[in-house]
N, C-alpha and C. Protein backbone atom coordinates (compact mmCIF):
# COMPACT_ATOMS: atom_id res chain seq x y z
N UNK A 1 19.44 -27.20 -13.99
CA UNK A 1 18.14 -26.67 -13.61
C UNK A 1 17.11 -27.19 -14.60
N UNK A 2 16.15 -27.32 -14.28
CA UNK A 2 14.78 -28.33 -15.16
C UNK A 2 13.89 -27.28 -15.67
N UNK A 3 13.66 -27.27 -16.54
CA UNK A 3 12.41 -26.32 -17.61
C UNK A 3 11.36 -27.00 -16.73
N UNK A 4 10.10 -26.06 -16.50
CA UNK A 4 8.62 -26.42 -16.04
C UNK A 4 7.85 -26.24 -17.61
N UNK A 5 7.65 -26.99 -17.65
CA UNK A 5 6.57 -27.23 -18.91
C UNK A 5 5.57 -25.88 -18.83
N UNK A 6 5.11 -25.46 -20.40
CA UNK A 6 4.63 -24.12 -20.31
C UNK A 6 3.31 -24.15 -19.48
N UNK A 7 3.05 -25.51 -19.83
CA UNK A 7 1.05 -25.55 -19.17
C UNK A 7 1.16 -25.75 -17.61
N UNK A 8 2.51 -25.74 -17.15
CA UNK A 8 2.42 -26.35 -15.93
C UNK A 8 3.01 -24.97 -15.04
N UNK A 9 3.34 -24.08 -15.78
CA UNK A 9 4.03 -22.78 -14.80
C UNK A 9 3.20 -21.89 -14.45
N UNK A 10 2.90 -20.83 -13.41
CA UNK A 10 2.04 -20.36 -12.20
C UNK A 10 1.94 -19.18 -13.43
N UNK A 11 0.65 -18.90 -13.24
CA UNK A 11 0.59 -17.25 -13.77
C UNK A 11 1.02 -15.81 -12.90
N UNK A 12 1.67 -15.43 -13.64
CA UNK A 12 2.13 -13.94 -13.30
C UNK A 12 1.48 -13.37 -12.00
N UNK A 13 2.17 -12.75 -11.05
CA UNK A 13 0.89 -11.87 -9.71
C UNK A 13 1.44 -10.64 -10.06
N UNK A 14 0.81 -9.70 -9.18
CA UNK A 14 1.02 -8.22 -9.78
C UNK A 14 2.04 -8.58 -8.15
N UNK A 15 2.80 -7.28 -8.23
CA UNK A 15 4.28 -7.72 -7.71
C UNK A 15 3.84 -6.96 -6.19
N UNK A 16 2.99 -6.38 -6.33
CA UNK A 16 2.31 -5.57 -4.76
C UNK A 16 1.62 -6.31 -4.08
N UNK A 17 0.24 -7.01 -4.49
CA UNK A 17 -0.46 -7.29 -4.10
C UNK A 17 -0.59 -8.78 -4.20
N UNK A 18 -0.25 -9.41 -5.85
CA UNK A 18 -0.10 -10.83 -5.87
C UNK A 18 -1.49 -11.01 -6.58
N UNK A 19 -2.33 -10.03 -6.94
CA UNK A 19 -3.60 -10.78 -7.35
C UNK A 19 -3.48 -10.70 -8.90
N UNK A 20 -3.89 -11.18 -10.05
CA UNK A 20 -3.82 -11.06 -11.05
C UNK A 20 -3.49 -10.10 -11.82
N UNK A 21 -2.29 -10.04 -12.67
CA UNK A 21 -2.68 -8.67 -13.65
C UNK A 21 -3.39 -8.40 -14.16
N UNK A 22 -3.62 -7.22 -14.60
CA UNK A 22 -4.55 -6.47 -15.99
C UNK A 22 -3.69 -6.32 -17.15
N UNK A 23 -3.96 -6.78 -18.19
CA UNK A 23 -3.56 -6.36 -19.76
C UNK A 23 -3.07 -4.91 -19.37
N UNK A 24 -3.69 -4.17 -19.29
CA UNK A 24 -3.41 -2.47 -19.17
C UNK A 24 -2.68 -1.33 -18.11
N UNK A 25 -2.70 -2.31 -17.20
CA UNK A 25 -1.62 -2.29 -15.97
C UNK A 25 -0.39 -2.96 -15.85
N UNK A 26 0.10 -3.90 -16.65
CA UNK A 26 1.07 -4.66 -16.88
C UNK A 26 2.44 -4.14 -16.47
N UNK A 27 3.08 -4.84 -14.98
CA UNK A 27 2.74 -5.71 -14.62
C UNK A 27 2.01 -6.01 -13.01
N UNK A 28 1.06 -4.64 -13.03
CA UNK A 28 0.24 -5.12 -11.63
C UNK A 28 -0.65 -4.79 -12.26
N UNK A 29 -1.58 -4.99 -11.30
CA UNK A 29 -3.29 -5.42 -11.50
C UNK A 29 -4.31 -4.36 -11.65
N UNK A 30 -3.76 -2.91 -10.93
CA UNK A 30 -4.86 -1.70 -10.93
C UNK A 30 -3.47 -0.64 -11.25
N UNK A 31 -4.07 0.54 -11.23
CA UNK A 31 -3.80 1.56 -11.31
C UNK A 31 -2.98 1.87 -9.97
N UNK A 32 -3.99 1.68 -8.57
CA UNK A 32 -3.54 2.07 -7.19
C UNK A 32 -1.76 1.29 -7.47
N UNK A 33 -2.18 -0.50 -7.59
CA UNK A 33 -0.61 -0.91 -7.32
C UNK A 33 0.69 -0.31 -8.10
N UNK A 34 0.33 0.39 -9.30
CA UNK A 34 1.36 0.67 -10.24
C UNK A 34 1.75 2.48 -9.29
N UNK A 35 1.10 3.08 -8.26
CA UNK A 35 1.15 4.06 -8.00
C UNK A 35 1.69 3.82 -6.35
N UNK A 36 1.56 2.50 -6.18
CA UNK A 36 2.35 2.75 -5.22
C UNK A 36 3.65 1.97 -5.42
N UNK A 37 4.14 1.15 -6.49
CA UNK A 37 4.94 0.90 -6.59
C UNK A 37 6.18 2.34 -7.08
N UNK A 38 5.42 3.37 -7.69
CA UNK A 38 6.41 4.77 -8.79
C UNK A 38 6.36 5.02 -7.20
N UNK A 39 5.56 5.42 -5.94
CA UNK A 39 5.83 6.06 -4.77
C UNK A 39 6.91 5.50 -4.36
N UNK A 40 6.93 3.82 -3.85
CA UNK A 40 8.40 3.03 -3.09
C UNK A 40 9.43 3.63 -4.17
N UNK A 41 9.70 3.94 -5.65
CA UNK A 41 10.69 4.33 -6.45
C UNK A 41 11.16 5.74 -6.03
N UNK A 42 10.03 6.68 -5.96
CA UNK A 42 10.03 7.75 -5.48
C UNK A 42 11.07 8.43 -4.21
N UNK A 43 10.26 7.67 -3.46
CA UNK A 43 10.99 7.54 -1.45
C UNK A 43 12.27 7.19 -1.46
N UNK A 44 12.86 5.88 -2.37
CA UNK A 44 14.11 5.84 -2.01
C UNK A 44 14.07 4.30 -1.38
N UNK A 45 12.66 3.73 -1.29
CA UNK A 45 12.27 2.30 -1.25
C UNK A 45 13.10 1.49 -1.49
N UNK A 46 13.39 1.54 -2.66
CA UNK A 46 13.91 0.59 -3.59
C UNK A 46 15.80 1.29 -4.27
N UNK A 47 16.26 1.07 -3.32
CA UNK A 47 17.71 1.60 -3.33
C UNK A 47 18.69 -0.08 -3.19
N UNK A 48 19.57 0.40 -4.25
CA UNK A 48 20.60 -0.45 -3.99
C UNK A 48 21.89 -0.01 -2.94
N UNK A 49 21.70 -0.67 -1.94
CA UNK A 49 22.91 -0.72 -0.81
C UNK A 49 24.04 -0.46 -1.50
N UNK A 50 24.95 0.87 -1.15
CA UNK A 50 26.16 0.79 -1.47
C UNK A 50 27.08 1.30 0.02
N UNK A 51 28.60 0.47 -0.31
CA UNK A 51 29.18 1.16 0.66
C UNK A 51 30.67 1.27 -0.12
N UNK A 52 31.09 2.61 0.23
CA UNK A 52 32.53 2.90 0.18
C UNK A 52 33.85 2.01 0.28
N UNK A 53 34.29 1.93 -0.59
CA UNK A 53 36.06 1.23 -0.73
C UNK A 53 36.95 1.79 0.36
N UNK A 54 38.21 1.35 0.56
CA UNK A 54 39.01 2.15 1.06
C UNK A 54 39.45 2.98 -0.30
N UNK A 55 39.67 2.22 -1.76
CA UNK A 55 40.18 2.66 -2.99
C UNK A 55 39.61 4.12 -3.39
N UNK A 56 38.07 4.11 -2.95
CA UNK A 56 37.31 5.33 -3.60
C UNK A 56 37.72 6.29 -2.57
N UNK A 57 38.12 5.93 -1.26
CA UNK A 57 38.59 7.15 -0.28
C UNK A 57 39.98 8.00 -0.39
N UNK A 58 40.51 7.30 -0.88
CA UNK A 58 42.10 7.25 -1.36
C UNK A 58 41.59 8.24 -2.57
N UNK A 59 41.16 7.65 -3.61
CA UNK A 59 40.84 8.87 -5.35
C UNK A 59 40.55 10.08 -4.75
N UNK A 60 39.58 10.41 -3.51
CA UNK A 60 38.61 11.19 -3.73
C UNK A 60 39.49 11.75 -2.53
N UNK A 61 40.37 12.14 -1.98
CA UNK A 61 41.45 12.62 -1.24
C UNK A 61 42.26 12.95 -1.95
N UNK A 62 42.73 12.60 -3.12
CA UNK A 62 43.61 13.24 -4.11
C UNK A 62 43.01 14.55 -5.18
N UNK A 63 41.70 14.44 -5.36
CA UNK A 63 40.79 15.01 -5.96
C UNK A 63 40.56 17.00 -4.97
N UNK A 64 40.98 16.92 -3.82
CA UNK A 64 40.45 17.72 -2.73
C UNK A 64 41.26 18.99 -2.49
């Protein structure tokens, strides 16, 4: 994989909207995007997919 030279790599977007960050919002741009990003955290948005083993069905039948 090839290094991009530092002067040559894209500046940062705020991860909602894409428009520039703010120093003080870091790493989105306002207040609103950092509040709706804690909301998608909130809701359940941003969940990692899991699904059941047969292995964990088996433990958790012995457990019962």
């Amino acid at each position: 994989m090839t290094e991009i030279p530092l002067g040559r790599r894209r500046p940062p977007r705020c991860p909602i909207c894409g428009a520039t960050p703010e120093p003080r919002f870091h790493p989105f741009c306002s207040a609103r995007c950092a509040d709706v990003d804690l909301n998608r955290w909130l809701t359940g948005v941003y969940a990692i997919p899991a699904s059941e083993s047969e292995d964990d069905d088996q433990e958790n039948e012995g457990r019962e």
